[in-house]
C-alpha atoms as a PDB file:
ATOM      1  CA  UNK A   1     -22.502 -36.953  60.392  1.00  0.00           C
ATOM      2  CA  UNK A   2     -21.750 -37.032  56.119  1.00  0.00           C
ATOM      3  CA  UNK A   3     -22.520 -40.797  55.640  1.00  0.00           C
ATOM      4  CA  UNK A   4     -19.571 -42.111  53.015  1.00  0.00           C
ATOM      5  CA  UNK A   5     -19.428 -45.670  51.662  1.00  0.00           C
ATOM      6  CA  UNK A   6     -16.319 -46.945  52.255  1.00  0.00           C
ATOM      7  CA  UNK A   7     -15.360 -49.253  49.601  1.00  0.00           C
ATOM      8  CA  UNK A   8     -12.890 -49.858  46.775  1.00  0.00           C
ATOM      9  CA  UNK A   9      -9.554 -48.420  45.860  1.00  0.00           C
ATOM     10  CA  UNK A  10      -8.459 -45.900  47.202  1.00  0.00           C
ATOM     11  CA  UNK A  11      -4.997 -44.327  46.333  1.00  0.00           C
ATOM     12  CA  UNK A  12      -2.999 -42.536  48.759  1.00  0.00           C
ATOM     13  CA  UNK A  13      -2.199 -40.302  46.522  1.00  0.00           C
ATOM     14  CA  UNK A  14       1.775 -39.014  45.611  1.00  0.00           C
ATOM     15  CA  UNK A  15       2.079 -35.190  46.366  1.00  0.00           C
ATOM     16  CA  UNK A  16       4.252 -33.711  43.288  1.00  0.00           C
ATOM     17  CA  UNK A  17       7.043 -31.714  44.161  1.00  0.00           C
ATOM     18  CA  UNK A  18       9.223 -28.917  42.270  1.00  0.00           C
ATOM     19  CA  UNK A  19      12.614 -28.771  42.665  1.00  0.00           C
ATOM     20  CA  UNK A  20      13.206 -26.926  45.565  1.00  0.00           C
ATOM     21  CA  UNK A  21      10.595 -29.522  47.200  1.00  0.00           C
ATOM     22  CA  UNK A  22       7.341 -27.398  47.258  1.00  0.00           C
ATOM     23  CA  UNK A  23       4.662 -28.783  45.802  1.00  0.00           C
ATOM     24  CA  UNK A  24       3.839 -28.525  42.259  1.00  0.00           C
ATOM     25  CA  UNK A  25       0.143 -27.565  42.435  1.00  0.00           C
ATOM     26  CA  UNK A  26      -0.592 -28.234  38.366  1.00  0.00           C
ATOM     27  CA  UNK A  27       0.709 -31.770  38.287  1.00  0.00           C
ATOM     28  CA  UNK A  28      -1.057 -32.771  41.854  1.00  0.00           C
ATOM     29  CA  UNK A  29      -4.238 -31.714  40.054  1.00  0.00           C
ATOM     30  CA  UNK A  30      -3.207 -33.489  36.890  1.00  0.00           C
ATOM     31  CA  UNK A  31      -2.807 -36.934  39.545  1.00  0.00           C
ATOM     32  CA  UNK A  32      -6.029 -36.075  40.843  1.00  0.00           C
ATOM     33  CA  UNK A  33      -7.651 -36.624  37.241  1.00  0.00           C
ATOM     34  CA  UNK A  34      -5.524 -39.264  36.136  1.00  0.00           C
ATOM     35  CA  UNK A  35      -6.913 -41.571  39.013  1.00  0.00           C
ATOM     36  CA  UNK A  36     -10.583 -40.430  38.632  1.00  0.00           C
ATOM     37  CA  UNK A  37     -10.171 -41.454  35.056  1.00  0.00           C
ATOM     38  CA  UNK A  38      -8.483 -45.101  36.118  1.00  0.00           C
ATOM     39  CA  UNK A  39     -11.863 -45.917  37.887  1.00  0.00           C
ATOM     40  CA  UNK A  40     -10.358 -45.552  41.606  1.00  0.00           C
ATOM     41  CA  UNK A  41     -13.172 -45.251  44.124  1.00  0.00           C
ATOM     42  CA  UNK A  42     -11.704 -42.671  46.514  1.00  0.00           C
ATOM     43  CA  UNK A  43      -8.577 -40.264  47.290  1.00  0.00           C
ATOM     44  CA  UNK A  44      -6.408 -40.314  50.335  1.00  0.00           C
ATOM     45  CA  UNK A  45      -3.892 -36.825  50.144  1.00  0.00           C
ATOM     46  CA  UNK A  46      -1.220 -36.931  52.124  1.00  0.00           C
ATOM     47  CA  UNK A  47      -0.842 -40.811  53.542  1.00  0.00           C
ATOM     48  CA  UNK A  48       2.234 -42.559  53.700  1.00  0.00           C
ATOM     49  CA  UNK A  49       2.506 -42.572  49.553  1.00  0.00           C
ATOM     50  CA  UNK A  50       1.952 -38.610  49.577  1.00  0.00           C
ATOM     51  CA  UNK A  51       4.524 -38.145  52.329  1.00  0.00           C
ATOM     52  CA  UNK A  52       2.255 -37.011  54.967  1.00  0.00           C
ATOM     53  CA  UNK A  53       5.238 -37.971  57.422  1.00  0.00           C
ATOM     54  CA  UNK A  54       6.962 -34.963  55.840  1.00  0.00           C
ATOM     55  CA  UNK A  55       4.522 -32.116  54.863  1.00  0.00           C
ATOM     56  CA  UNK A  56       3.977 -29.332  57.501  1.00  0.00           C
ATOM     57  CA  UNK A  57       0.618 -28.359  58.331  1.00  0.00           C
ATOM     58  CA  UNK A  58       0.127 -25.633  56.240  1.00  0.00           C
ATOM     59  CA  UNK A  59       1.518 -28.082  53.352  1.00  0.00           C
ATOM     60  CA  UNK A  60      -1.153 -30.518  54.494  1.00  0.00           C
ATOM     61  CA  UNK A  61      -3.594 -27.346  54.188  1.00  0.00           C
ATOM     62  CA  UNK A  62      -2.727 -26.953  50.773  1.00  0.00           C
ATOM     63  CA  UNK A  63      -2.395 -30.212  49.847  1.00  0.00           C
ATOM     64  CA  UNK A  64      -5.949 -31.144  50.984  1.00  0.00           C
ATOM     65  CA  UNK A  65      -7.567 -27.858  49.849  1.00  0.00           C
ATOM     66  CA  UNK A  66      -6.111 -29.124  46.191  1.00  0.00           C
ATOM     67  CA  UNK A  67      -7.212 -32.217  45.996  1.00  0.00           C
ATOM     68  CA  UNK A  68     -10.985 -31.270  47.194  1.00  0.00           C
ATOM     69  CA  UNK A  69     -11.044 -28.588  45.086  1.00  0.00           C
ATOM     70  CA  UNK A  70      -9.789 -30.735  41.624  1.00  0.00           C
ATOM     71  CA  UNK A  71     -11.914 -33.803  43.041  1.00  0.00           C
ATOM     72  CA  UNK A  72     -15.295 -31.952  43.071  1.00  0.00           C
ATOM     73  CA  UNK A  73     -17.126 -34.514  44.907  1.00  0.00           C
ATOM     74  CA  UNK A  74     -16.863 -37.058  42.184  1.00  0.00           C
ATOM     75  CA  UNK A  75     -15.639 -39.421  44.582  1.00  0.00           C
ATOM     76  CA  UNK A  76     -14.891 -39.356  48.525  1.00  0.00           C
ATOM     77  CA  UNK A  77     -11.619 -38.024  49.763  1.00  0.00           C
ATOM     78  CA  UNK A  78      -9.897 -39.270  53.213  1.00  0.00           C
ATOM     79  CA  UNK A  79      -7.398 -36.944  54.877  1.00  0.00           C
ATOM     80  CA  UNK A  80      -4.737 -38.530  56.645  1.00  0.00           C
ATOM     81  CA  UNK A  81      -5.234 -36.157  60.032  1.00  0.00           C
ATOM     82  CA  UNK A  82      -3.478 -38.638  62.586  1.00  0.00           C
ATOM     83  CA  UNK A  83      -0.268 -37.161  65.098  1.00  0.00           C
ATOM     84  CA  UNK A  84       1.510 -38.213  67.808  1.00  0.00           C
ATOM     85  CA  UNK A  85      -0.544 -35.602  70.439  1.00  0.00           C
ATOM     86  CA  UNK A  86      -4.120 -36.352  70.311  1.00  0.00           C
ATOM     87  CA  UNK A  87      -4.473 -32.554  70.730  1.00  0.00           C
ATOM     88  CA  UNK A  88      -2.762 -31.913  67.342  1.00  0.00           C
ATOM     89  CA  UNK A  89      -5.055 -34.684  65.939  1.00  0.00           C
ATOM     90  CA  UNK A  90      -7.715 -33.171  66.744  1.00  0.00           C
ATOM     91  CA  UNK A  91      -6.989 -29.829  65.968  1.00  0.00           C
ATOM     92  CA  UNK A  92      -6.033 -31.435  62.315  1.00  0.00           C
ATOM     93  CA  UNK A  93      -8.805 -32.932  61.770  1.00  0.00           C
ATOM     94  CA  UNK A  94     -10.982 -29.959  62.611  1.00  0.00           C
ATOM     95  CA  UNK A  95      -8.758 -28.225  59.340  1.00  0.00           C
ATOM     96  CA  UNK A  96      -9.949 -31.505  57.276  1.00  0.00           C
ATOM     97  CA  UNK A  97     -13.574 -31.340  58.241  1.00  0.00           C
ATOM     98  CA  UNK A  98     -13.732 -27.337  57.494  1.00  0.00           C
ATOM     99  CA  UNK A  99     -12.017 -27.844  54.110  1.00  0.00           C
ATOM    100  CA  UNK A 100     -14.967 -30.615  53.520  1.00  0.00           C
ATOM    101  CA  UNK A 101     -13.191 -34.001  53.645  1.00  0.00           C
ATOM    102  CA  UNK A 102     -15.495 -36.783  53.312  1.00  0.00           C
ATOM    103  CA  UNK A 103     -13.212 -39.452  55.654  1.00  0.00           C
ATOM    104  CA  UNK A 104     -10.216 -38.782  58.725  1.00  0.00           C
ATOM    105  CA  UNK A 105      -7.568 -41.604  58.429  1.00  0.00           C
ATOM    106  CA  UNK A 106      -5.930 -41.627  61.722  1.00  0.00           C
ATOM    107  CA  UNK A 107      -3.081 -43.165  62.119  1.00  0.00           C
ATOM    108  CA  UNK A 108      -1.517 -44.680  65.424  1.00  0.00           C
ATOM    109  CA  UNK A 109       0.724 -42.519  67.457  1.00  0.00           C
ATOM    110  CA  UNK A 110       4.239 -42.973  66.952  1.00  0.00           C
ATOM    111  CA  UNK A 111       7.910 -43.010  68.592  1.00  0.00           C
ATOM    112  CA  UNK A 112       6.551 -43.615  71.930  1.00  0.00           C
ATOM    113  CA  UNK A 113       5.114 -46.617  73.140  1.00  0.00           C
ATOM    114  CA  UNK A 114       1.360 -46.619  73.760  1.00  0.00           C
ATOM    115  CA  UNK A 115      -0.890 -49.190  75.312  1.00  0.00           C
ATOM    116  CA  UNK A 116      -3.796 -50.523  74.670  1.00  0.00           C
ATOM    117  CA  UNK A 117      -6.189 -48.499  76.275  1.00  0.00           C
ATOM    118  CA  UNK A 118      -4.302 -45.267  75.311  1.00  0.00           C
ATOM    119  CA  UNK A 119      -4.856 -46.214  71.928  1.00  0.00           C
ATOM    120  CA  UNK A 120      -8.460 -46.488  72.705  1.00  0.00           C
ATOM    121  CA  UNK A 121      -8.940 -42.904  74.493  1.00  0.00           C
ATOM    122  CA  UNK A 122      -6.785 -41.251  72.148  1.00  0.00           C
ATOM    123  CA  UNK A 123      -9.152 -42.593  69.370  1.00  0.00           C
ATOM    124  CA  UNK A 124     -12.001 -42.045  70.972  1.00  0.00           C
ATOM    125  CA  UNK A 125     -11.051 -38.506  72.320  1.00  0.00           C
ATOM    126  CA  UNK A 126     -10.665 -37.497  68.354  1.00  0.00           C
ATOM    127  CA  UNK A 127     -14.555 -39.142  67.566  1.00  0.00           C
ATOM    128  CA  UNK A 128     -15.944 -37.104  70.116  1.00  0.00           C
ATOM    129  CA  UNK A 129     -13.971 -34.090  68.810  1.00  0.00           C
ATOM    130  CA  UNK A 130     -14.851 -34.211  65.129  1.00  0.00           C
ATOM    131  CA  UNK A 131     -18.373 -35.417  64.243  1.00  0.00           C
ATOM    132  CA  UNK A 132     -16.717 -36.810  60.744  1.00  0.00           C
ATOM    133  CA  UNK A 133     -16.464 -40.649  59.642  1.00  0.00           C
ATOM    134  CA  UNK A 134     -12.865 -42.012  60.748  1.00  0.00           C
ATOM    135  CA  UNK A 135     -11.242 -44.589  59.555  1.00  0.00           C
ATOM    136  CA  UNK A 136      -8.458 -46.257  62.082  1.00  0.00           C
ATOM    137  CA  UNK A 137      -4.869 -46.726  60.579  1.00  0.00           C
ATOM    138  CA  UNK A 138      -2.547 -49.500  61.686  1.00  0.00           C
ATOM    139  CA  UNK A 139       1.095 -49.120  60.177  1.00  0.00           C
ATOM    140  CA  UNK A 140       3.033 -50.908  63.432  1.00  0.00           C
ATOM    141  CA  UNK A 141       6.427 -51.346  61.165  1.00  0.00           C
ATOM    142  CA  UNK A 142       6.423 -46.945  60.913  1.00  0.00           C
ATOM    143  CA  UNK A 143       4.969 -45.647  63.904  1.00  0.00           C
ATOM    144  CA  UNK A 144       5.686 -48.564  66.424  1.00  0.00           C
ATOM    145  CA  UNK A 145       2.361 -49.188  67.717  1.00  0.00           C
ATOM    146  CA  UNK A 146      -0.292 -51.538  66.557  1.00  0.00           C
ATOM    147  CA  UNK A 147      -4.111 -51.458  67.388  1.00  0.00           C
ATOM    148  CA  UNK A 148      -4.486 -54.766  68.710  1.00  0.00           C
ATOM    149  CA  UNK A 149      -7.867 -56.507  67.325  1.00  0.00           C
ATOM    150  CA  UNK A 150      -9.824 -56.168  70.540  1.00  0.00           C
ATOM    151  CA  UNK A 151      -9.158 -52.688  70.611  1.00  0.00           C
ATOM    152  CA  UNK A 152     -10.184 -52.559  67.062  1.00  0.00           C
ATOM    153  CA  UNK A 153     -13.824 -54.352  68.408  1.00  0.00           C
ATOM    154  CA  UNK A 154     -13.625 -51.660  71.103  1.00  0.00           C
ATOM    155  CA  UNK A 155     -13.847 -48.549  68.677  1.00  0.00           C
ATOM    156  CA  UNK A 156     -15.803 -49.731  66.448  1.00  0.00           C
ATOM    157  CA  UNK A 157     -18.780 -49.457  68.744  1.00  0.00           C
ATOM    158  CA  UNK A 158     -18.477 -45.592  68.366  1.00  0.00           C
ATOM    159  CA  UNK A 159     -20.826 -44.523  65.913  1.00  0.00           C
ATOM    160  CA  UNK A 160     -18.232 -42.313  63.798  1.00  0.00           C
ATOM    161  CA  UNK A 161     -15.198 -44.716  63.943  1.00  0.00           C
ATOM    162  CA  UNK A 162     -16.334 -47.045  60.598  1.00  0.00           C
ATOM    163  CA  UNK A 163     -13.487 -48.405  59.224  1.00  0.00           C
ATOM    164  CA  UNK A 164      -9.942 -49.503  60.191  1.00  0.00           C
ATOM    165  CA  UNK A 165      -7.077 -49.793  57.578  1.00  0.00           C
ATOM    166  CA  UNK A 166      -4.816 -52.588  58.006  1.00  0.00           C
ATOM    167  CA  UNK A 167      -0.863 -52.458  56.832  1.00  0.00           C
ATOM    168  CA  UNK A 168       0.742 -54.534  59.218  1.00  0.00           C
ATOM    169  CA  UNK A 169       1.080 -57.245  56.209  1.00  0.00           C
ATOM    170  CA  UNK A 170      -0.218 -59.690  58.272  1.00  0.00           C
ATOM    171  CA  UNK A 171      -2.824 -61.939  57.099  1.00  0.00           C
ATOM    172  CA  UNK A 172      -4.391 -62.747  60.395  1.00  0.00           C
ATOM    173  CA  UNK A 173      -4.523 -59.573  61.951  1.00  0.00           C
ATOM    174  CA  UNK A 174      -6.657 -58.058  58.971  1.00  0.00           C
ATOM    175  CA  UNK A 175      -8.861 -61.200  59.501  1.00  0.00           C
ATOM    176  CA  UNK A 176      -9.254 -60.940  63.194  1.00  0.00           C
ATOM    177  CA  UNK A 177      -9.652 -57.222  62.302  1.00  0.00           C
ATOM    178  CA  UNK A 178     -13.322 -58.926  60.011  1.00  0.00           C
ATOM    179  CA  UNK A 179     -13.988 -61.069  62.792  1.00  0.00           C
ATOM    180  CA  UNK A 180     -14.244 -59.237  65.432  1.00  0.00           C
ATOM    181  CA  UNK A 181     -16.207 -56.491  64.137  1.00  0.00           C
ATOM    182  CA  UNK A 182     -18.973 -58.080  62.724  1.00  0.00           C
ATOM    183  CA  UNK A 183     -21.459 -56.922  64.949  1.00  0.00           C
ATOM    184  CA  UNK A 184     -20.682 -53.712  63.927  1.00  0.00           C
ATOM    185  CA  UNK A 185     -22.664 -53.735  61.186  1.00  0.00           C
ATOM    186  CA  UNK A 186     -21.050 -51.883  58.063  1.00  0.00           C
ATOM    187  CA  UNK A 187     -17.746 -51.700  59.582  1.00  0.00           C
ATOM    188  CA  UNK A 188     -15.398 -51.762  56.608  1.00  0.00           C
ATOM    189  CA  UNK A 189     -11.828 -53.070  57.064  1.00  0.00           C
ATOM    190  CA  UNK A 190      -8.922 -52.055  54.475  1.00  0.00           C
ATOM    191  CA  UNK A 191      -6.122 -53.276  52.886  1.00  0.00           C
ATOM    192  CA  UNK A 192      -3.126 -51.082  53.016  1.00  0.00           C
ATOM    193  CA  UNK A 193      -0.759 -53.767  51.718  1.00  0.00           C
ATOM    194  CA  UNK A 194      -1.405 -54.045  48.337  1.00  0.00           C
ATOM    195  CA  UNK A 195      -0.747 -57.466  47.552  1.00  0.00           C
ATOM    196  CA  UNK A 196      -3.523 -58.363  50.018  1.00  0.00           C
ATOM    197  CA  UNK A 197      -6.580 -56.304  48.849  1.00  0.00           C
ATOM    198  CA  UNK A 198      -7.962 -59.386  46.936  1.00  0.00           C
ATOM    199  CA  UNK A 199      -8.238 -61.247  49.892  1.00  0.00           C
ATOM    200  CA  UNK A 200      -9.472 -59.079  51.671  1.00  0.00           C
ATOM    201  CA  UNK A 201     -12.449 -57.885  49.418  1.00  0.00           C
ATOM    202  CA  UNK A 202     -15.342 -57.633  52.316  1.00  0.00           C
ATOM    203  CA  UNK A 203     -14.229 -53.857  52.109  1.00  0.00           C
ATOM    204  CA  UNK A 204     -11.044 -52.464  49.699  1.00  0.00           C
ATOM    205  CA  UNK A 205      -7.471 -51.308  49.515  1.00  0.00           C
ATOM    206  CA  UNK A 206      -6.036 -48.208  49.892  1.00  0.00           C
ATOM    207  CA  UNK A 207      -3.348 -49.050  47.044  1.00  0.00           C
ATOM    208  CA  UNK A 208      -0.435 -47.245  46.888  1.00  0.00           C
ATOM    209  CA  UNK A 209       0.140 -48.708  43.648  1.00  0.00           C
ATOM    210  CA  UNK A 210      -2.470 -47.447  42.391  1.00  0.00           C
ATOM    211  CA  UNK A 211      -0.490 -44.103  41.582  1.00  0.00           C
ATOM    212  CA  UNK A 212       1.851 -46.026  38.754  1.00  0.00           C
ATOM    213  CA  UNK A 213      -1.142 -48.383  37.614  1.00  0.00           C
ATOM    214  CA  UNK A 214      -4.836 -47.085  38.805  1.00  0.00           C
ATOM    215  CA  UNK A 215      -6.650 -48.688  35.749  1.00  0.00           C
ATOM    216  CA  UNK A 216      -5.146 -51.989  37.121  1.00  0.00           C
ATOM    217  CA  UNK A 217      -5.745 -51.766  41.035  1.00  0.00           C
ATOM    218  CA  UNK A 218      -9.290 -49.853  40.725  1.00  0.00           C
ATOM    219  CA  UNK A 219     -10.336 -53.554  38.150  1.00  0.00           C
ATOM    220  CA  UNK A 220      -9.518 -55.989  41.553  1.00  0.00           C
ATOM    221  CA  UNK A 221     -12.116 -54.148  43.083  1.00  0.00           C
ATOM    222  CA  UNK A 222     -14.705 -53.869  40.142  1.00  0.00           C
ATOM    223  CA  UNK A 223     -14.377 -57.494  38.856  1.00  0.00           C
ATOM    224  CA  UNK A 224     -14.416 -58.811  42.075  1.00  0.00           C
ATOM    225  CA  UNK A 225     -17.843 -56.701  42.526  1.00  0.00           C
ATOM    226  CA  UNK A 226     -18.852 -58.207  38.802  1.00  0.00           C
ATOM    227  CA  UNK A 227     -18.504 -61.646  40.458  1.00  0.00           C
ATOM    228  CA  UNK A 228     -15.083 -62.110  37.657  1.00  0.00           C
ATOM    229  CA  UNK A 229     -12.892 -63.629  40.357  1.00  0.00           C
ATOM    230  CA  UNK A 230     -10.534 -65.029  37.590  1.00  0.00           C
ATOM    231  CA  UNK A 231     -10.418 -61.370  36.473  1.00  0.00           C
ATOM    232  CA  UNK A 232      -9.671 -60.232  39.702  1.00  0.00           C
ATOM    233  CA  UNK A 233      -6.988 -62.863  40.571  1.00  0.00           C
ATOM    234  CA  UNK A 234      -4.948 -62.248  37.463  1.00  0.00           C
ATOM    235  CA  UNK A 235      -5.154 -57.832  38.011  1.00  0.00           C
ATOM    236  CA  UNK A 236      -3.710 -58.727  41.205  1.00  0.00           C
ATOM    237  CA  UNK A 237      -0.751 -61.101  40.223  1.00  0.00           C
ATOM    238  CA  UNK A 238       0.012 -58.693  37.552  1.00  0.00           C
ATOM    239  CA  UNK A 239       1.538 -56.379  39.813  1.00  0.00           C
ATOM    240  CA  UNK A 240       3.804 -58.772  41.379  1.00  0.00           C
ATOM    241  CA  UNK A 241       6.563 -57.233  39.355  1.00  0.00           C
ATOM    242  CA  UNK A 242       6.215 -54.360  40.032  1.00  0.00           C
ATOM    243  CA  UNK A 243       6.026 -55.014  44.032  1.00  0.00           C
ATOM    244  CA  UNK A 244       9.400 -56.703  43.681  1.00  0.00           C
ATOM    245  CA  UNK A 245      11.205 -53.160  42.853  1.00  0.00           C
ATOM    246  CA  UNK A 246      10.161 -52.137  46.898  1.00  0.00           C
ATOM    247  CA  UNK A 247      13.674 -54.199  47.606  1.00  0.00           C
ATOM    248  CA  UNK A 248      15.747 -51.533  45.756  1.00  0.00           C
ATOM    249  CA  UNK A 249      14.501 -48.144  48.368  1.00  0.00           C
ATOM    250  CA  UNK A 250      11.385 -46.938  50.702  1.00  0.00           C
ATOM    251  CA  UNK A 251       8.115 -48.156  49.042  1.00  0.00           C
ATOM    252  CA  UNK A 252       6.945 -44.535  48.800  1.00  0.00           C
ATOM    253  CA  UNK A 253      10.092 -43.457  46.671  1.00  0.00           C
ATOM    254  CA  UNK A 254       9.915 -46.629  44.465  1.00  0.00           C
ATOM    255  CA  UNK A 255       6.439 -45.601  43.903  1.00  0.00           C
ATOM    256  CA  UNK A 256       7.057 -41.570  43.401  1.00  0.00           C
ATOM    257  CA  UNK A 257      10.001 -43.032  40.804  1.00  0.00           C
ATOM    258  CA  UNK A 258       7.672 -44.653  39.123  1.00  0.00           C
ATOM    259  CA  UNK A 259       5.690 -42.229  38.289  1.00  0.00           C
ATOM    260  CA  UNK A 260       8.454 -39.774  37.098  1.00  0.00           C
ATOM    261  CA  UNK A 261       9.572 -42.675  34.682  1.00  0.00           C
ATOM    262  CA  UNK A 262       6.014 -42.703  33.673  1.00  0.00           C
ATOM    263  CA  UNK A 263       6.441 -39.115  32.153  1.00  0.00           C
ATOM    264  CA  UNK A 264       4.552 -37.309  34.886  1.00  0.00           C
ATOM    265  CA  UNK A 265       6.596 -34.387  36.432  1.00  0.00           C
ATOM    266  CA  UNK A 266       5.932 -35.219  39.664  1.00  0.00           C
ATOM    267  CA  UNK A 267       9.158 -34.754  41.220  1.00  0.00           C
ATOM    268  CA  UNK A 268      11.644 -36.676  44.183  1.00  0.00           C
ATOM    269  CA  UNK A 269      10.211 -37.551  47.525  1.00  0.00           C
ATOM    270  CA  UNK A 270      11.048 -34.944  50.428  1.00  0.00           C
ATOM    271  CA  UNK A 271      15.017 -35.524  51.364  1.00  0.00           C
ATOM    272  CA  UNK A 272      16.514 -37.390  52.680  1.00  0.00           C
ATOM    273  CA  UNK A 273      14.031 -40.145  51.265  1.00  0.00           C
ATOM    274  CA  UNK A 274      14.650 -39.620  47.816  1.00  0.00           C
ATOM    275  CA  UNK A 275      17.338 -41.899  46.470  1.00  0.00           C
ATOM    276  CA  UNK A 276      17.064 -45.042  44.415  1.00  0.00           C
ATOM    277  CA  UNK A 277      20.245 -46.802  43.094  1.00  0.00           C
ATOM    278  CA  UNK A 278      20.639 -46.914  39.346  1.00  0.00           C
ATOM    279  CA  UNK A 279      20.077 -50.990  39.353  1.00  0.00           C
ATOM    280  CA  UNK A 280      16.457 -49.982  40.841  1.00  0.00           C
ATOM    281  CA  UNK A 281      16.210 -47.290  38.144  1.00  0.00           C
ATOM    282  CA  UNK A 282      17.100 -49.666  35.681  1.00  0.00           C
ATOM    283  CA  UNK A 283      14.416 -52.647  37.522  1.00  0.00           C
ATOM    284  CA  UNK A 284      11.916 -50.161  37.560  1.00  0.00           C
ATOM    285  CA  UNK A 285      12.488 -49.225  33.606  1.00  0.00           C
ATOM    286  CA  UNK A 286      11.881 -53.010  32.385  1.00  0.00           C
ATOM    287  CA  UNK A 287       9.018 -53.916  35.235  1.00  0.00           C
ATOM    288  CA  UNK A 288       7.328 -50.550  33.470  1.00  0.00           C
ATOM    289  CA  UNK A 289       8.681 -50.818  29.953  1.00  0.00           C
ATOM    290  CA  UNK A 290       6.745 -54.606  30.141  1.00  0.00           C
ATOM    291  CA  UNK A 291       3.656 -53.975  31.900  1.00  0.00           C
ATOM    292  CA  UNK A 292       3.218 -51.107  29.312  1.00  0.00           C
ATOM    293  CA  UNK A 293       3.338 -54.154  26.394  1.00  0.00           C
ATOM    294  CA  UNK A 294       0.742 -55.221  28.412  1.00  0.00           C
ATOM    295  CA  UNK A 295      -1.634 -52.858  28.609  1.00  0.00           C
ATOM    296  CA  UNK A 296      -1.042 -51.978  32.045  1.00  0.00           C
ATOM    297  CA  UNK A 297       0.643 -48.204  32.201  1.00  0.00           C
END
């Protein structure tokens, strides 16, 4: 099995669009670079930021094939593989590990309820399927299950399951999440909320704001590392701001937006999730037009 550190931030990155919604294959590339260049430490194509909910599986074909192509191994990328059928998992991540993804991030199963244990099989059914590292994914407010912290100490006794990504904004789960996989060894556990990843800097972030400010979200990370907590503390506040927008739409559109008032011709989100009302449009302008006095975009 490809040994990967997992550490730092890692953007799930946007997936530009044209017009008529397919996707702009110049200006993904162009993403690509501009987060290498903001110091991120990995790439995540198609996760809840780059609309993976909405991409067929050719798209996610493409997608991927893109982004591992532009990357070029200068840092890891983790394809977002997960389904509702652990068949169809499986079968997707067998796509990402031919296409020579470094990391699977699985996410839960969605619209119907699962139990514990079926979270467990179906997890465990894809590690013995794909001999590639996988990192669990726990979004309970999306797909409407959540992997329960014991079940989290359960997988992460099989050898290929080494990380678990936590968005279910709560505190205590990510902890319990630390705790109880400590005798795992280098188990890493993520951040997928972003105003969390400093507290939670045993591991990283995947940092969906990271696609509007990467040079910002990638220094938690490295001054944290440099032992510049006070450094780290204030990169984190700073996008506060910018976190209070999410109110006006869907985080991944506000995002998306954001980019697109950056300059970048990245295009809407997928309809129907592409609207944002003209007071966020006009939020989003001063949050950007002031972080850029700052330094910050």
């Amino acid at each position: 099995m490809k040994k990967v550190e997992i550490r730092g931030i890692i953007p799930p990155i946007i997936t530009p669009m044209n017009e008529d919604e397919t996707i702009n294959e110049g200006e993904l590339r162009n993403q690509v670079n501009r987060q290498i260049k903001g110091g991120v430490h990995g790439l995540f194509p198609f996760g809840t930021n780059g609309e993976g909910y909405i991409l067929s599986e050719a798209e996610k074909e493409q997608v991927l094939s893109i982004v591992i192509d532009e990357t070029k191994g200068r840092v890891p990328v983790y394809a977002g593989t997960g389904c509702i059928s652990t068949r169809d998992t499986i079968r997707q991540s067998g796509m990402a590990k031919s296409l020579g993804a470094d990391v699977l991030s699985i996410i839960t199963p969605s619209f119907a309820a699962a139990s514990q244990n079926e979270l467990y099989e179906h997890y465990k059914a894809v590690a013995e399927a794909v001999d590639m590292p996988i990192v669990l994914y726990n979004i309970p407010a999306r797909t409407g299950n959540s992997l329960a912290p014991a079940t989290v100490a359960r997988l992460s006794k099989i050898e290929n399951i080494v990380g678990a990504k936590d968005s279910s904004g709560n505190f205590d789960n990510m902890l319990q999440y630390i705790e109880q996989t400590r005798e795992s060894g280098d188990f890493a556990v993520l951040s997928g909320n972003d105003s969390l990843i400093l507290w939670n800097l045993l591991a990283g972030g995947i940092a969906g704001c990271a696609n509007v400010f990467p040079e910002v979200m990638a220094s938690i990370y490295d001054s944290f590392a440099a032992g510049d907590l006070e450094g780290a503390r204030k990169a984190q506040d700073s996008i506060r701001s910018f976190r209070a927008c999410f109110k006006y739409g869907n985080p991944n559109t506000i995002v998306k937006t954001a980019v697109a008032l950056l300059g970048y011709p990245v295009g809407k989100c997928r309809a129907p999730f592409n609207q944002v009302p003209e007071e966020g449009i006009e939020a989003l302008k001063k949050v950007l037009a002031e972080n850029h006095e700052k330094g910050m975009c």
